[in-house]
PDB file of N, CA and C in Angstrom:
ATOM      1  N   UNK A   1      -2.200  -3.236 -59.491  1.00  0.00           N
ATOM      2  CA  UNK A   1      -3.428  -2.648 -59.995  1.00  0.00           C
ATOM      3  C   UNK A   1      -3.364  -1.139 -59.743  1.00  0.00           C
ATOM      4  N   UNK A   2      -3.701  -0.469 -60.822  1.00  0.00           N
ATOM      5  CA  UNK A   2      -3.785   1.413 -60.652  1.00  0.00           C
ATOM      6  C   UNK A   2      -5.023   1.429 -59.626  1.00  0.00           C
ATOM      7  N   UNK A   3      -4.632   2.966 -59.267  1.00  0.00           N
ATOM      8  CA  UNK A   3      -5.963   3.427 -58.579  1.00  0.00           C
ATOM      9  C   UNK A   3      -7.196   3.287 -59.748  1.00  0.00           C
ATOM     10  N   UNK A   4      -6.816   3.964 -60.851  1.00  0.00           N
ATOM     11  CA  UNK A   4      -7.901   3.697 -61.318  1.00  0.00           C
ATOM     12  C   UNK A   4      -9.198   2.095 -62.139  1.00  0.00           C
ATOM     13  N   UNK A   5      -7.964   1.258 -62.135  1.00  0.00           N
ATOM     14  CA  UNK A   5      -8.587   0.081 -61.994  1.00  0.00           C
ATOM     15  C   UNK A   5      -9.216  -0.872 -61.345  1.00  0.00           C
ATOM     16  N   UNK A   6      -8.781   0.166 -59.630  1.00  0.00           N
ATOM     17  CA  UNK A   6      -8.872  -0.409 -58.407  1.00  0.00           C
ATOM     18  C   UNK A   6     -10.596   0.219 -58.568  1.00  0.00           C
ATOM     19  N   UNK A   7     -11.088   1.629 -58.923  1.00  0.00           N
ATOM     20  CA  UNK A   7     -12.191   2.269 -58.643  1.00  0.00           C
ATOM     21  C   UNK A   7     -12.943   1.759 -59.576  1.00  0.00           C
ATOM     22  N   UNK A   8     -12.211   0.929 -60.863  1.00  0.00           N
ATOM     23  CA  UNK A   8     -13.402   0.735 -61.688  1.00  0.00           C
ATOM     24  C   UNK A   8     -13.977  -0.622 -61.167  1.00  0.00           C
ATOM     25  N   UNK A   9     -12.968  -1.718 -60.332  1.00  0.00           N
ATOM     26  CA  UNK A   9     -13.498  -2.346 -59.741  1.00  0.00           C
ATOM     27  C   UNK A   9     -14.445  -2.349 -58.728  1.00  0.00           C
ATOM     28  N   UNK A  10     -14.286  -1.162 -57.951  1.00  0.00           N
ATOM     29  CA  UNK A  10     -15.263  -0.534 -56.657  1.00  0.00           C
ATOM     30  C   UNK A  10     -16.654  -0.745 -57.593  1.00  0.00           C
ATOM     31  N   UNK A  11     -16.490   0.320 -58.049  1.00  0.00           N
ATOM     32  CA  UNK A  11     -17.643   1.040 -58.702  1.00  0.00           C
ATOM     33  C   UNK A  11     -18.717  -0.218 -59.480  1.00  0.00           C
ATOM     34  N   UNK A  12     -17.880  -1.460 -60.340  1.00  0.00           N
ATOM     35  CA  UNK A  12     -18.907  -2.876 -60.618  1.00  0.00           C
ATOM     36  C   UNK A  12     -18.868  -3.577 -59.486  1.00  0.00           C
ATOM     37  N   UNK A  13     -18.417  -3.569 -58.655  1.00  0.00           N
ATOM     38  CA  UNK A  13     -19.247  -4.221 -57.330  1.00  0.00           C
ATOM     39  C   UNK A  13     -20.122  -3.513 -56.546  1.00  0.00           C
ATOM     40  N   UNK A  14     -20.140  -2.540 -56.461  1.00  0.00           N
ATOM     41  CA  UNK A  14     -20.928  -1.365 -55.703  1.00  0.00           C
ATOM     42  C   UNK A  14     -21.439  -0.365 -56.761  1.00  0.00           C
ATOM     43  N   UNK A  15     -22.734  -0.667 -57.698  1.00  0.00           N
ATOM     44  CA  UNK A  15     -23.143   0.258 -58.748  1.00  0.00           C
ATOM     45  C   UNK A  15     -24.040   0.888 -57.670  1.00  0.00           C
ATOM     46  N   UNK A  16     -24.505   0.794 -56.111  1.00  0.00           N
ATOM     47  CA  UNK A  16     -25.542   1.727 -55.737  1.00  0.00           C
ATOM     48  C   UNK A  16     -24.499   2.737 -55.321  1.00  0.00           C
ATOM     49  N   UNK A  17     -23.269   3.200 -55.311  1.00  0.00           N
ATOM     50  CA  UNK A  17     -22.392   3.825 -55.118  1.00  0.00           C
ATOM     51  C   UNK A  17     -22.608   5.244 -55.941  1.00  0.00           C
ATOM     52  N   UNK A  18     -22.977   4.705 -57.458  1.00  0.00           N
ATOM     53  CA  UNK A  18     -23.223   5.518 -58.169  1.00  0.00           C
ATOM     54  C   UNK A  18     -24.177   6.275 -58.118  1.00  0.00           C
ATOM     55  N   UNK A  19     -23.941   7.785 -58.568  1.00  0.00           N
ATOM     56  CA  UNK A  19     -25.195   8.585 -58.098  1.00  0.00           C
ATOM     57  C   UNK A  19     -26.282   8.546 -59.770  1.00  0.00           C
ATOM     58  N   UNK A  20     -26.945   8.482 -60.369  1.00  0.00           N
ATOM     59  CA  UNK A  20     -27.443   8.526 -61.443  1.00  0.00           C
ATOM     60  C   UNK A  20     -28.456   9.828 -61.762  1.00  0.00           C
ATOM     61  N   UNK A  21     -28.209  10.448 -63.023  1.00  0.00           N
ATOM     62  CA  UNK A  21     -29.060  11.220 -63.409  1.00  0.00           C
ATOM     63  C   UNK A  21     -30.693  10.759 -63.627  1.00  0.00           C
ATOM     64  N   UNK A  22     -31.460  11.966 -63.582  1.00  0.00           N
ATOM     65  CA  UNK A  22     -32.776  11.729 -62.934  1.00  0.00           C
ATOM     66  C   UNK A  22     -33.176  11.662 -64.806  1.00  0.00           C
ATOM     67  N   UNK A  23     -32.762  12.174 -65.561  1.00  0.00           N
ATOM     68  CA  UNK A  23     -32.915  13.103 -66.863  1.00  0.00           C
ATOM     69  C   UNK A  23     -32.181  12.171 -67.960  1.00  0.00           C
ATOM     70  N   UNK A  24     -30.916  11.463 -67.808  1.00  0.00           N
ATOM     71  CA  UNK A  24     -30.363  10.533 -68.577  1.00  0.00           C
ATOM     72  C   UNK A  24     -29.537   9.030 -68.459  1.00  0.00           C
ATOM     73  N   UNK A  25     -28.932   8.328 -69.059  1.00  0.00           N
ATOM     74  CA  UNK A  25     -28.565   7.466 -67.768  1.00  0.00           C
ATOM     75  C   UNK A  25     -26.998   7.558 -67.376  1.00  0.00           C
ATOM     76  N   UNK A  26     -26.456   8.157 -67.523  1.00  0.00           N
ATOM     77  CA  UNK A  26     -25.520   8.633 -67.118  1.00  0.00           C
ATOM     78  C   UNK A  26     -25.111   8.291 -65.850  1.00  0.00           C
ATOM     79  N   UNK A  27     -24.254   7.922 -65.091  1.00  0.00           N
ATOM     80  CA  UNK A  27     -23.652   7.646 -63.769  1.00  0.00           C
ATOM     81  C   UNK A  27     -22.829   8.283 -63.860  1.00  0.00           C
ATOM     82  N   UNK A  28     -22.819   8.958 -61.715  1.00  0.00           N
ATOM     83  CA  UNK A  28     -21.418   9.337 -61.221  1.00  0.00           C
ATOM     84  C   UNK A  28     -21.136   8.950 -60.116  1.00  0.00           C
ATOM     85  N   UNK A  29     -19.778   9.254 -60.061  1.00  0.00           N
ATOM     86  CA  UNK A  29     -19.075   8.674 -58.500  1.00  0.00           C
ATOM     87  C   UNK A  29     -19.455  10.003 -57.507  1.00  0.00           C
ATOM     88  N   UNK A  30     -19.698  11.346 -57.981  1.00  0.00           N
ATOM     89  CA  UNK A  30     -19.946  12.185 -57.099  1.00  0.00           C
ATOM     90  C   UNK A  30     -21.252  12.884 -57.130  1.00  0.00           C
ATOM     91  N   UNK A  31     -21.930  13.693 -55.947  1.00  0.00           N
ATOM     92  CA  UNK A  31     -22.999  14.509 -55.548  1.00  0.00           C
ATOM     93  C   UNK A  31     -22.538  15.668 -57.007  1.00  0.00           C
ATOM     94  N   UNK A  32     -21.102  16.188 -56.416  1.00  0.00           N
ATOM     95  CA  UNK A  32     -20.765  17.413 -56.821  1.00  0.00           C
ATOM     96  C   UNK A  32     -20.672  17.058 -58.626  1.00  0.00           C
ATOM     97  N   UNK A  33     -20.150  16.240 -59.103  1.00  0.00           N
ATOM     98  CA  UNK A  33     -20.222  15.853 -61.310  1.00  0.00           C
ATOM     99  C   UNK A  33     -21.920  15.224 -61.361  1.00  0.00           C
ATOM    100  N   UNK A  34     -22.760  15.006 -60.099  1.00  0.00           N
ATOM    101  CA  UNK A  34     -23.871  15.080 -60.937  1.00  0.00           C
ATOM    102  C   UNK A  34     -24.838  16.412 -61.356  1.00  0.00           C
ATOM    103  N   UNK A  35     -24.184  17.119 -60.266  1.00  0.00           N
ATOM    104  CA  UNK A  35     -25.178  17.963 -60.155  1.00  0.00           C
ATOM    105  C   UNK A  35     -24.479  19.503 -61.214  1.00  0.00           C
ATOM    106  N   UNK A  36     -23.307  19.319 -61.461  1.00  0.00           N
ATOM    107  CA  UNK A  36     -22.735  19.892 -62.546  1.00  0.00           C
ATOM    108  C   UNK A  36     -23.253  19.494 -64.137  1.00  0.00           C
ATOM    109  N   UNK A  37     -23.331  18.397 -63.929  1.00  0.00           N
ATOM    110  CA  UNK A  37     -23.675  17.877 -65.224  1.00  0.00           C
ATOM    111  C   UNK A  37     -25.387  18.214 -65.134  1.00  0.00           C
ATOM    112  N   UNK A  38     -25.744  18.103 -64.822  1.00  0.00           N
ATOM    113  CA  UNK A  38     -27.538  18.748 -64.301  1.00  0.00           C
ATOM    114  C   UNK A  38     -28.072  19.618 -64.803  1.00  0.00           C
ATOM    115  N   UNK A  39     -27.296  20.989 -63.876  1.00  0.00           N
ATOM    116  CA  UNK A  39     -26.965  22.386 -64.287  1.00  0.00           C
ATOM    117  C   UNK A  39     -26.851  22.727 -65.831  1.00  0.00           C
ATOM    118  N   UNK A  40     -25.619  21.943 -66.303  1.00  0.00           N
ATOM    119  CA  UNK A  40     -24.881  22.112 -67.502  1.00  0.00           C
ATOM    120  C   UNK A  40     -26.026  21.641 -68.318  1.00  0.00           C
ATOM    121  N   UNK A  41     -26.527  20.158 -68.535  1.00  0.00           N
ATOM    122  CA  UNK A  41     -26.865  19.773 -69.612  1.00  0.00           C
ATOM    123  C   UNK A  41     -28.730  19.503 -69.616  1.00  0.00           C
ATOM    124  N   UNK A  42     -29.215  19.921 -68.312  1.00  0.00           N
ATOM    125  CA  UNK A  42     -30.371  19.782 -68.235  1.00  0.00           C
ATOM    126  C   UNK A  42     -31.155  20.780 -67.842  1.00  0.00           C
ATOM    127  N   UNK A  43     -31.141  22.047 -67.591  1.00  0.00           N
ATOM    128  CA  UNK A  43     -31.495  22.995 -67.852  1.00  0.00           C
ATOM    129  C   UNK A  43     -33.138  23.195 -67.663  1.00  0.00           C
ATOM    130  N   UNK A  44     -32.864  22.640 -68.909  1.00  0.00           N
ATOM    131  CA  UNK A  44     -34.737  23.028 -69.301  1.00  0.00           C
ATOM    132  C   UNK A  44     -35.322  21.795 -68.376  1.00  0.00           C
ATOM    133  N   UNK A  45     -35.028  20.658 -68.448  1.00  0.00           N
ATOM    134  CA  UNK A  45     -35.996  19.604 -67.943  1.00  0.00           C
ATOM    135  C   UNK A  45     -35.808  20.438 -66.034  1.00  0.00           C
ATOM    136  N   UNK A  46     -34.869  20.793 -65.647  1.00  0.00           N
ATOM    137  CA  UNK A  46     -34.928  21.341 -64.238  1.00  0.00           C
ATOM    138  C   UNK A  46     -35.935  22.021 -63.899  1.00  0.00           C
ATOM    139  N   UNK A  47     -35.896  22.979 -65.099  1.00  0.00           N
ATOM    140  CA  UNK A  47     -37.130  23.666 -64.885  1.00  0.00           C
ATOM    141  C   UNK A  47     -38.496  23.886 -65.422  1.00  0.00           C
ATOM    142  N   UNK A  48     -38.698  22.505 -66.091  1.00  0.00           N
ATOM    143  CA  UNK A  48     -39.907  21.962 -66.254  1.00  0.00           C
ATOM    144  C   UNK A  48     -40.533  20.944 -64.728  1.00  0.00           C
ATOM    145  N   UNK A  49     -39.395  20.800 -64.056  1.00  0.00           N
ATOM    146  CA  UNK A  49     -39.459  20.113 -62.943  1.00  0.00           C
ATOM    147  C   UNK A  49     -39.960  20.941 -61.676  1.00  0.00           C
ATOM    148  N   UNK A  50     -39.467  21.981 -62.024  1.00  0.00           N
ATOM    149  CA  UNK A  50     -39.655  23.195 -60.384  1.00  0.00           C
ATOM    150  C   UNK A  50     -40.800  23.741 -61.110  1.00  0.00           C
ATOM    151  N   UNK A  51     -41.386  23.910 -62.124  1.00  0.00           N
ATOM    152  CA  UNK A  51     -42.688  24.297 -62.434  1.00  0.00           C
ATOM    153  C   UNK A  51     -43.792  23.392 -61.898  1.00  0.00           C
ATOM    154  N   UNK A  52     -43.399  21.826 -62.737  1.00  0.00           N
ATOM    155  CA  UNK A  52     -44.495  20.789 -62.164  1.00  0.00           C
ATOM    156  C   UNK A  52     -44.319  20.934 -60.678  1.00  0.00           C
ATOM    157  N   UNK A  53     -43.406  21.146 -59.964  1.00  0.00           N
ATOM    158  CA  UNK A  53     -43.704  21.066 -58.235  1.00  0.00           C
ATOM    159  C   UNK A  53     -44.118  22.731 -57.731  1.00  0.00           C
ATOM    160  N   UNK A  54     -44.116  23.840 -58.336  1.00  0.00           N
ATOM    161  CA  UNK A  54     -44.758  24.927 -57.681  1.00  0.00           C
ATOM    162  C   UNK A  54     -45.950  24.599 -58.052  1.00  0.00           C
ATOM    163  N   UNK A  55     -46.970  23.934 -58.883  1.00  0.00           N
ATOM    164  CA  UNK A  55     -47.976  23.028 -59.106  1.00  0.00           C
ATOM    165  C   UNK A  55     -48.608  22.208 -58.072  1.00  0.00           C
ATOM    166  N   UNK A  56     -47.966  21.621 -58.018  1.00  0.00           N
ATOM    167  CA  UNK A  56     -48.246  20.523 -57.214  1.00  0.00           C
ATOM    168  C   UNK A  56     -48.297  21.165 -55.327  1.00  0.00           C
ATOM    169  N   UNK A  57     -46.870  22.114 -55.066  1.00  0.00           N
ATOM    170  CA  UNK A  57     -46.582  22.584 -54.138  1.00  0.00           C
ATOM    171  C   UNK A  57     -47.975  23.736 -53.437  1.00  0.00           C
ATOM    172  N   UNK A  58     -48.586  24.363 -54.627  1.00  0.00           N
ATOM    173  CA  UNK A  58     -49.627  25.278 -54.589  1.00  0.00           C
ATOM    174  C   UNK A  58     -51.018  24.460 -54.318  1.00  0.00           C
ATOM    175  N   UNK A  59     -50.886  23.256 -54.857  1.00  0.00           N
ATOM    176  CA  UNK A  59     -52.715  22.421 -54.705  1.00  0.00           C
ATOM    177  C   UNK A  59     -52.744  21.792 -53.234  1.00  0.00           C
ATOM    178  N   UNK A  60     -51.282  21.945 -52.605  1.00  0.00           N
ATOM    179  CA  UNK A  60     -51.325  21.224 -51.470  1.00  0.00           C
ATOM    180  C   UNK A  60     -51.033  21.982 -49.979  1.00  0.00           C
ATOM    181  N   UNK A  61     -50.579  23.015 -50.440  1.00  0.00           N
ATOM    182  CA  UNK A  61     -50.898  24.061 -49.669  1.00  0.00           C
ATOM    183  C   UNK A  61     -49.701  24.518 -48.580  1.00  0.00           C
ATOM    184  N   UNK A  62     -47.999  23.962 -49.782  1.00  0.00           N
ATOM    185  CA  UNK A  62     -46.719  24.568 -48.739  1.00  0.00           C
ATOM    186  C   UNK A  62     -46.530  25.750 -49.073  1.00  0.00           C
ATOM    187  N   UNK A  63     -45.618  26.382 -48.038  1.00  0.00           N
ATOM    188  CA  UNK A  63     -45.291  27.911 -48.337  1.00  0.00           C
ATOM    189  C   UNK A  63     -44.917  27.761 -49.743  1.00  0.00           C
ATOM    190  N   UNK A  64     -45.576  29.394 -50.456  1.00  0.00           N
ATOM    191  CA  UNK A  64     -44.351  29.518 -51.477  1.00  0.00           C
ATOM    192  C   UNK A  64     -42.752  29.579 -51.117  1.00  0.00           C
ATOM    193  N   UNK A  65     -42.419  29.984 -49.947  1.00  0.00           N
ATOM    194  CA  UNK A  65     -40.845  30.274 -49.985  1.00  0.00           C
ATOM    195  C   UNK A  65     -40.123  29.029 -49.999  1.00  0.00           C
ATOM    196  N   UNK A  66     -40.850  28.053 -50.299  1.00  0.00           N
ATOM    197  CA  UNK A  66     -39.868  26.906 -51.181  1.00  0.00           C
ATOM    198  C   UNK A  66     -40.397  26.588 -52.369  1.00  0.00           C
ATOM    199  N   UNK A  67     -41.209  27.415 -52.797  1.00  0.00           N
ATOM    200  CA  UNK A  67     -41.101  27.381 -54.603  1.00  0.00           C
ATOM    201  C   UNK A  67     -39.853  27.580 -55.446  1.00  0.00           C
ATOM    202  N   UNK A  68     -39.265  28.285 -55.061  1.00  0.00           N
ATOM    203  CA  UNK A  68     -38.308  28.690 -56.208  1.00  0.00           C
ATOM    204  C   UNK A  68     -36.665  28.484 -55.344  1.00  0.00           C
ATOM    205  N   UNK A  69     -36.563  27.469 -54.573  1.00  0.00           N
ATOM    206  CA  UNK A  69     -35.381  26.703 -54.260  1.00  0.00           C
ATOM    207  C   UNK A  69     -35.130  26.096 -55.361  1.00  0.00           C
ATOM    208  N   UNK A  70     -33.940  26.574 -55.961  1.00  0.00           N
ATOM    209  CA  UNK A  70     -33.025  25.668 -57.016  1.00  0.00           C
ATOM    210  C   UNK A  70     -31.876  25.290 -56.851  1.00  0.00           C
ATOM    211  N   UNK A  71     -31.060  24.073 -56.675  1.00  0.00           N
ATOM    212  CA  UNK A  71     -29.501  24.117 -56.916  1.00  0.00           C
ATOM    213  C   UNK A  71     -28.756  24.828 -57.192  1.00  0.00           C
ATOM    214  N   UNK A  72     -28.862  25.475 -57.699  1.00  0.00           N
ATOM    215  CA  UNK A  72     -27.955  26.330 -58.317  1.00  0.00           C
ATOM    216  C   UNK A  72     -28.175  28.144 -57.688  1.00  0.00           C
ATOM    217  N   UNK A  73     -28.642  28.019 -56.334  1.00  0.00           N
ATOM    218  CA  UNK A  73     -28.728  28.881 -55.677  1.00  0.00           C
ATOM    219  C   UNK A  73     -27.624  28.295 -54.251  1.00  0.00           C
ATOM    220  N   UNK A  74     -27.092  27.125 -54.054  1.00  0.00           N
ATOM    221  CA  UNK A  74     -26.506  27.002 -53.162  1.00  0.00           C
ATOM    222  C   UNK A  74     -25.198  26.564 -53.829  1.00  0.00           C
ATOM    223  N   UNK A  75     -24.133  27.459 -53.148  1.00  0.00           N
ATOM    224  CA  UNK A  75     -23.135  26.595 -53.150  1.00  0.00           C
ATOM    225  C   UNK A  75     -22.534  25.755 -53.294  1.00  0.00           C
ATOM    226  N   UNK A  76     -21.191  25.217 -54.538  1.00  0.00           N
ATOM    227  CA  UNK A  76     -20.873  23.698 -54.224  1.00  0.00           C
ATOM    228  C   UNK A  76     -19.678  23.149 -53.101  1.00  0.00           C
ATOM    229  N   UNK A  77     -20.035  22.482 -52.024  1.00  0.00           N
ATOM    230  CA  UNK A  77     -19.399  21.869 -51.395  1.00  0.00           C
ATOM    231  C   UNK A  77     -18.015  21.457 -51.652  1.00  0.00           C
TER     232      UNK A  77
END
């Protein structure tokens, strides 16, 4: 058996393995291809998302200085 037949076996016995997009249904095996694919292809819904939570973040009364924490302000691992 290849490695890679070996992972596709992992991966249907262990689907909570998979990380899944919040935005489509898409699965990945990593933190780092979901959050690329995120970046890349979701864009706008991200930041329809950090809007609804500086919203939400403001009626409830956290600092702003975690309003405008985005992914794509840190580093990839």
């Amino acid at each position: 058996m290849s490695m890679k037949q070996d992972m596709k076996v992992y991966y249907e016995t262990f689907p909570d393995a998979l990380y899944r997009c919040d935005f489509c249904t898409r699965t990945f095996r990593t933190i780092k291809g979901l959050r690329t694919h995120a970046v890349r292809m979701h864009a706008v819904e991200m930041d329809a998302a950090r809007e609804a939570y500086q919203v939400f973040a403001a009626a409830h009364g956290f600092p702003e200085d975690c309003w405008n924490v985005v992914a794509t302000d840190y580093k990839e691992e």
